[in-house]
Each structure stands twice: as structure tokens, then as C-alpha cells.
C-alpha atoms as a PDB file:
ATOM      1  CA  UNK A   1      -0.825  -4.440  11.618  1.00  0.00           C
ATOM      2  CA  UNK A   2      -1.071  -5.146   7.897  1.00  0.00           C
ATOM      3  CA  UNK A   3       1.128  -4.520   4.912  1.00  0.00           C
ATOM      4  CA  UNK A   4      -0.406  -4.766   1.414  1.00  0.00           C
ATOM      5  CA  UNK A   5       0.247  -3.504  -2.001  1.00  0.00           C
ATOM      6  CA  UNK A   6      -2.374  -2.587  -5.224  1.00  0.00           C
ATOM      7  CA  UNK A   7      -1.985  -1.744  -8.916  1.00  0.00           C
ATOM      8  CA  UNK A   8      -4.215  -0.744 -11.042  1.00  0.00           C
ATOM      9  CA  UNK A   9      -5.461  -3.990 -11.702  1.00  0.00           C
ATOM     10  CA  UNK A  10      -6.448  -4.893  -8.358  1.00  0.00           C
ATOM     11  CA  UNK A  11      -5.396  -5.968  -5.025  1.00  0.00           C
ATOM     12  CA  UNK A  12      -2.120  -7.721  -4.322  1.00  0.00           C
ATOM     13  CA  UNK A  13      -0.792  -9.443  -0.940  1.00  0.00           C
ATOM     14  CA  UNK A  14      -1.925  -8.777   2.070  1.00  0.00           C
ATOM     15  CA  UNK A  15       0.626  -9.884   5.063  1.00  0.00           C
ATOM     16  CA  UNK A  16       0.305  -9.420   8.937  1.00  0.00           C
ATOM     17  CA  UNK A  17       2.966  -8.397  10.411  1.00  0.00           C
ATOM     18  CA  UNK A  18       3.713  -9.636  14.031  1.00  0.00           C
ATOM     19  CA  UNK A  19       4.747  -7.374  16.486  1.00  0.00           C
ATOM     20  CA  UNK A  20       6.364  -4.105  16.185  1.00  0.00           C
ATOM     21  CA  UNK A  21       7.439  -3.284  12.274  1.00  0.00           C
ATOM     22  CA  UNK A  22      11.284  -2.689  12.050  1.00  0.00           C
ATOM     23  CA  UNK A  23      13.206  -2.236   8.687  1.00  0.00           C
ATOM     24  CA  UNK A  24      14.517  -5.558   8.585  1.00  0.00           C
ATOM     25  CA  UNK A  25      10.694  -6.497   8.761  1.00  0.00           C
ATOM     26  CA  UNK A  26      10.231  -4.416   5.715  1.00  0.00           C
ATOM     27  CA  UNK A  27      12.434  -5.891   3.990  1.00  0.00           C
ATOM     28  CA  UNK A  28      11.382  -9.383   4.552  1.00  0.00           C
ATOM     29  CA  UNK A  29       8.117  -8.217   3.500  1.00  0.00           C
ATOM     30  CA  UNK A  30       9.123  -7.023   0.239  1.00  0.00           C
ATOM     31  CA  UNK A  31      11.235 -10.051  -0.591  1.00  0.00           C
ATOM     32  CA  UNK A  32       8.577 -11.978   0.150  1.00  0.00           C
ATOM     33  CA  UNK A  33       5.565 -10.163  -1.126  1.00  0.00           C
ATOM     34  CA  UNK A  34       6.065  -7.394  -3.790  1.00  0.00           C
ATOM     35  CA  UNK A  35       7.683  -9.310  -6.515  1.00  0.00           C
ATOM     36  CA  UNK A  36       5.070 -11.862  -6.203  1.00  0.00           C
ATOM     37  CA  UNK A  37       2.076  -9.676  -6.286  1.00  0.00           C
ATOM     38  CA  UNK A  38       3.834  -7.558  -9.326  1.00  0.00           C
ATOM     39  CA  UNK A  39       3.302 -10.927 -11.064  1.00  0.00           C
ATOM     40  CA  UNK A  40      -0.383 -11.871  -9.782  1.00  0.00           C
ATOM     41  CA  UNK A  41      -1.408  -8.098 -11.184  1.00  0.00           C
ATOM     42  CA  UNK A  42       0.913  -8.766 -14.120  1.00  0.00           C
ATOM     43  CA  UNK A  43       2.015  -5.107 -14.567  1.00  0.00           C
ATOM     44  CA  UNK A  44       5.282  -6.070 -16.293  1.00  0.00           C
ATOM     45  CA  UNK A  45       8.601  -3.978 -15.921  1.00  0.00           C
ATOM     46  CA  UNK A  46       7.302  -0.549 -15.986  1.00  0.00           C
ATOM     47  CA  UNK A  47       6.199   0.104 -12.481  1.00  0.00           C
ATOM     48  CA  UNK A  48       6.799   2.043 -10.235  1.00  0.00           C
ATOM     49  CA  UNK A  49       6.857   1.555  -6.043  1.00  0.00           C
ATOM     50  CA  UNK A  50       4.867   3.764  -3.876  1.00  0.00           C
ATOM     51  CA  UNK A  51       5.681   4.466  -0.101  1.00  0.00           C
ATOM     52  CA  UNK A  52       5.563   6.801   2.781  1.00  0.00           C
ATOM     53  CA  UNK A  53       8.593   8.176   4.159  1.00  0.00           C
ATOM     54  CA  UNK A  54       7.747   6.204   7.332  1.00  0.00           C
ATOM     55  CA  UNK A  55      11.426   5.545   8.543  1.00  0.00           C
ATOM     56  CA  UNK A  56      11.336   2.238   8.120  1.00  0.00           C
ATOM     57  CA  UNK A  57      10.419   2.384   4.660  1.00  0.00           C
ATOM     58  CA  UNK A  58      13.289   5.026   3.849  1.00  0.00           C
ATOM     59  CA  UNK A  59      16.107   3.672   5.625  1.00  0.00           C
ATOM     60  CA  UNK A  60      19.406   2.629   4.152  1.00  0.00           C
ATOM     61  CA  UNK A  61      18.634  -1.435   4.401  1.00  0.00           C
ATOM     62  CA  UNK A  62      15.182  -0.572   2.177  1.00  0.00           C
ATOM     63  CA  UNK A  63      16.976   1.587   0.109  1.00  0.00           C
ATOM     64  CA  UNK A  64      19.598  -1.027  -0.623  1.00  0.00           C
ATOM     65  CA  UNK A  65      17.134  -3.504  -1.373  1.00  0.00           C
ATOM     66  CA  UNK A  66      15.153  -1.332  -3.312  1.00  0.00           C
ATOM     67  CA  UNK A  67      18.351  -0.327  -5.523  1.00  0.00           C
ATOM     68  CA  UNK A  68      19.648  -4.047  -5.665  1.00  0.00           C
ATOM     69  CA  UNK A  69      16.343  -5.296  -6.965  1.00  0.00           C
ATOM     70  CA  UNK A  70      16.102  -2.891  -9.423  1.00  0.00           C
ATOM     71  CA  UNK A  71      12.524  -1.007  -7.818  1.00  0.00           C
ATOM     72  CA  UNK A  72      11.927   2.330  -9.424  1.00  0.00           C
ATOM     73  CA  UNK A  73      10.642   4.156  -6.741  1.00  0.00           C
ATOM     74  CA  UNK A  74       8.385   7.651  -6.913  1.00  0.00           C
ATOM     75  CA  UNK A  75       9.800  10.068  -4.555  1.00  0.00           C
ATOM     76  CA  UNK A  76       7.494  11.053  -2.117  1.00  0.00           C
ATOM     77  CA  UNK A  77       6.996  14.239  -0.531  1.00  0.00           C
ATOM     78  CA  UNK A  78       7.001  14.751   3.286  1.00  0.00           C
ATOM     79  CA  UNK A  79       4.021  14.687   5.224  1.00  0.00           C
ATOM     80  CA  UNK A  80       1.974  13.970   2.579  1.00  0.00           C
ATOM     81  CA  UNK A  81      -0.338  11.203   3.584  1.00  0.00           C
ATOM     82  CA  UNK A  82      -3.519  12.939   1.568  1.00  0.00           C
ATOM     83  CA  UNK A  83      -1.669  11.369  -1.518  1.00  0.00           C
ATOM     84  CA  UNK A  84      -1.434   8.211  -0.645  1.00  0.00           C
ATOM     85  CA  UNK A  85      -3.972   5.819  -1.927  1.00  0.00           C
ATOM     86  CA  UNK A  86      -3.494   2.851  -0.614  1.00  0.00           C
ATOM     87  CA  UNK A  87      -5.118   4.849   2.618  1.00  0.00           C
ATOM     88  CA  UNK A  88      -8.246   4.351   0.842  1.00  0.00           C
ATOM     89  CA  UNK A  89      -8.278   0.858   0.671  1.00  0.00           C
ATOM     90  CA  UNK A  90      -7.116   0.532   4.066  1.00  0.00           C
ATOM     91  CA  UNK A  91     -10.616   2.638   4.997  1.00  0.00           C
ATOM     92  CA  UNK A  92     -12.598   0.533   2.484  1.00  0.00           C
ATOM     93  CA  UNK A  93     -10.949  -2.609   4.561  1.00  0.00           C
ATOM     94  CA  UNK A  94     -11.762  -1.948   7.980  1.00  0.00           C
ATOM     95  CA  UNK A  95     -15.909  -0.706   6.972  1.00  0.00           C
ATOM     96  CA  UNK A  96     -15.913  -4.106   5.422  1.00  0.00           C
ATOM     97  CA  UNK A  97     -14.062  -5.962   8.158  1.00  0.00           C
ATOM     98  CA  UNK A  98     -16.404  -4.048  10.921  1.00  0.00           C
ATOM     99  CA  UNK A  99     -19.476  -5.019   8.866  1.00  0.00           C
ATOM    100  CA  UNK A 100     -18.872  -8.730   9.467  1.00  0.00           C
ATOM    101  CA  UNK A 101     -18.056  -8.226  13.175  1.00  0.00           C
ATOM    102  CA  UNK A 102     -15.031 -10.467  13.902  1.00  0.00           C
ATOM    103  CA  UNK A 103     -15.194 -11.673  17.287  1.00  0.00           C
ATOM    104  CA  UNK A 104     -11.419 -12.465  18.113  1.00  0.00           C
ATOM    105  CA  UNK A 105      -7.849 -11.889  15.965  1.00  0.00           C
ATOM    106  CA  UNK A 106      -7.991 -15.246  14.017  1.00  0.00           C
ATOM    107  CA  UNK A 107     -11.565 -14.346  12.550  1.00  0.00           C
ATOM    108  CA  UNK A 108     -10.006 -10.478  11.967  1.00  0.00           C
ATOM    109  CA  UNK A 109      -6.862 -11.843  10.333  1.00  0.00           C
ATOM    110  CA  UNK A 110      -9.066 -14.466   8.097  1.00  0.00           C
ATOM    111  CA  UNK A 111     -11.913 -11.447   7.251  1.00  0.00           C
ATOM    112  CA  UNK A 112      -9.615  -9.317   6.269  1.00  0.00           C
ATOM    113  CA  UNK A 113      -8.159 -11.466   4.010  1.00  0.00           C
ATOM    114  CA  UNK A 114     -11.025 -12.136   2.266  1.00  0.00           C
ATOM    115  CA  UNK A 115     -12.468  -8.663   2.014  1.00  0.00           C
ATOM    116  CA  UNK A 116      -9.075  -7.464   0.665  1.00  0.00           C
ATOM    117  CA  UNK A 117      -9.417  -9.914  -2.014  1.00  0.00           C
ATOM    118  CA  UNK A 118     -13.086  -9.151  -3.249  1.00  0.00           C
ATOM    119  CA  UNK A 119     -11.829  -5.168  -3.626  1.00  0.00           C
ATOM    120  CA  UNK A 120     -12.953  -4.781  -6.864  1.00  0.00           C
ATOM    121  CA  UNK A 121     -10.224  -3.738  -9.552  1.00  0.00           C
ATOM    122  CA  UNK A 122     -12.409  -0.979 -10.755  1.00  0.00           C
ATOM    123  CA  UNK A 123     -12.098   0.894  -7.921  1.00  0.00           C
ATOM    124  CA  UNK A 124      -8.379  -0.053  -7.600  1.00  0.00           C
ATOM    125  CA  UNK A 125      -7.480   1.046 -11.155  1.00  0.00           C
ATOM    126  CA  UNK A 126     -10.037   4.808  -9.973  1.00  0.00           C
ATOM    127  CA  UNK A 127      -7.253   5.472  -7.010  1.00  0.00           C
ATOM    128  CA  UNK A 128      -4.049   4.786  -9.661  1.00  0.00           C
ATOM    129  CA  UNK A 129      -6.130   7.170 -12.290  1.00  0.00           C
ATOM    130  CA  UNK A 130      -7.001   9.826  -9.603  1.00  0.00           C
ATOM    131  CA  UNK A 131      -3.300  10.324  -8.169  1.00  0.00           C
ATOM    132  CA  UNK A 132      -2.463  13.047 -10.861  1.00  0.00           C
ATOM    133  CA  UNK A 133      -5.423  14.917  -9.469  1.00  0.00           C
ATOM    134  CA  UNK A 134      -4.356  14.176  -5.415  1.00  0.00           C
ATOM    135  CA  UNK A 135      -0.994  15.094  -6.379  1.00  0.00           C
ATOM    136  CA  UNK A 136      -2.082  18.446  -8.247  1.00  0.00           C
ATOM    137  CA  UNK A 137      -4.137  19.708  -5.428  1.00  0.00           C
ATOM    138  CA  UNK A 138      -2.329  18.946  -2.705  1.00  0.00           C
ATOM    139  CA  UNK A 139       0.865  21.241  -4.336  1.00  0.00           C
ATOM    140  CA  UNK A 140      -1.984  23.690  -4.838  1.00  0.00           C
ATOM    141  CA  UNK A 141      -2.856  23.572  -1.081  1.00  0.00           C
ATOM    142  CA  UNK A 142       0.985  23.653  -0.458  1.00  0.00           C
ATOM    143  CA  UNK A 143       0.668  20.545   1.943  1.00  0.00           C
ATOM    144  CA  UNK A 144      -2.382  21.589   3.968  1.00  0.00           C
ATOM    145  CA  UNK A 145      -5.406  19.345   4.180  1.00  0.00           C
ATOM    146  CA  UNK A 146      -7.487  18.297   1.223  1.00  0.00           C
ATOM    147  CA  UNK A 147     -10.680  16.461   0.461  1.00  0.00           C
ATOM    148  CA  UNK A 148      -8.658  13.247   0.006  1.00  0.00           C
END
């Protein structure tokens, strides 16, 4: 499993996660990883954090991280996984990864790496610009499926 973040700009850290992912994971993660690629995409202070309300994402030791550092977050609808970009990339990954046939989890770990960073910040900053649009049709399909 993989945990990764984007902006606009591009493509930030990409971090496998070991085992099953638990909250305090999460949190780890973030500590280690979001600050640091909010920097490396230099966005500045007006950002704001995009999840899933995956449990672990939404529980009370994320939250209280999330408040303590001072993360805006967007609130996210339930169910809503058509809105989420990131899913994208994580498609775009894994065609790229598959193209180069890894032949055991080292060679995965090390292609995916390497094919996250060559996603091209054009297409990055095309899934920020286009989440108006996700957002507007998914409320207009009132949470059923969409092309996205």
C-alpha cells in the first residue's frame, strides 16, 4: 500500500506503508510527509488538505493532528470517491508501473517511485482545475456514478 499527496504543481511524497494502515500510521505519515511535500510544491499557506472519510483518516488522533498543525481541511462528502483525484494518479501509477513489469516488491516499490516522480505537473495542476467540475456533477447526479 502507498500513501502520496499532489498539488497543483506536481507530485509530492510517495511513502509505503508496511502492513495494515492504522490511524496512528496516518499520523506518522503526515508528520513525516505532508509538511515536507507542501514545501517541495511550494504552495505556501493557503492550502487546503484533501481526504476520504476512510476511518482512519477521520478519526479523533487525525483530527487532533490536523487541528494542532493548523491543516485546513475540505470537508468531504460520504461515499464520494468519483471526486477524488488523487484516484487518478493512482490509475496513471499502476498503467505505468505494469508497463515496466516489476518482477518482485523491491523492483515495484523502486518503479513506482520513479514513475510517481516523472507525473508531469500539467496533468497534476488539470485534476486540481477539474475538481469544481467533479464536484458539480456529482451533486447533480446526487451521489450516483459519474464519468470520473
Amino acid at each position: 500500500m502507498l500513501w502520496g499527496c499532489f498539488a497543483a504543481g506536481g507530485t509530492g511524497a510517495l511513502h509505503k506503508i508496511d502492513g495494515i494502515m492504522r490511524q496512528e500510521n496516518d499520523v506518522d505519515i503526515l508528520k513525516q510527509h505532508l509538511k515536507t511535500s507542501v514545501r517541495k510544491l511550494n504552495i505556501g499557506h493557503k492550502w487546503v488538505f484533501l481526504m476520504n472519510n476512510d476511518p482512519k483518516h477521520t478519526s479523533k488522533l487525525v483530527e487532533k493532528w490536523l487541528k494542532d498543525n493548523k491543516v485546513k481541511v475540505l470537508e468531504w462528502p460520504s461515499q464520494s470517491s468519483d471526486l477524488n483525484p488523487i484516484e487518478n494518479l493512482w490509475a496513471k501509477l499502476k498503467k505505468c508501473v505494469q508497463a515496466r513489469r516489476p518482477t518482485n516488491r523491491t523492483q515495484l516499490l523502486q518503479l513506482c517511485q520513479e514513475e510517481w516522480a516523472k507525473i508531469h505537473p500539467i496533468y497534476c495542476g488539470k485534476l486540481v482545475e477539474g475538481y469544481p467540475k467533479r464536484f458539480t456533477e456529482v451533486k447533480q447526479f446526487k451521489g450516483n456514478v459519474t464519468k470520473y
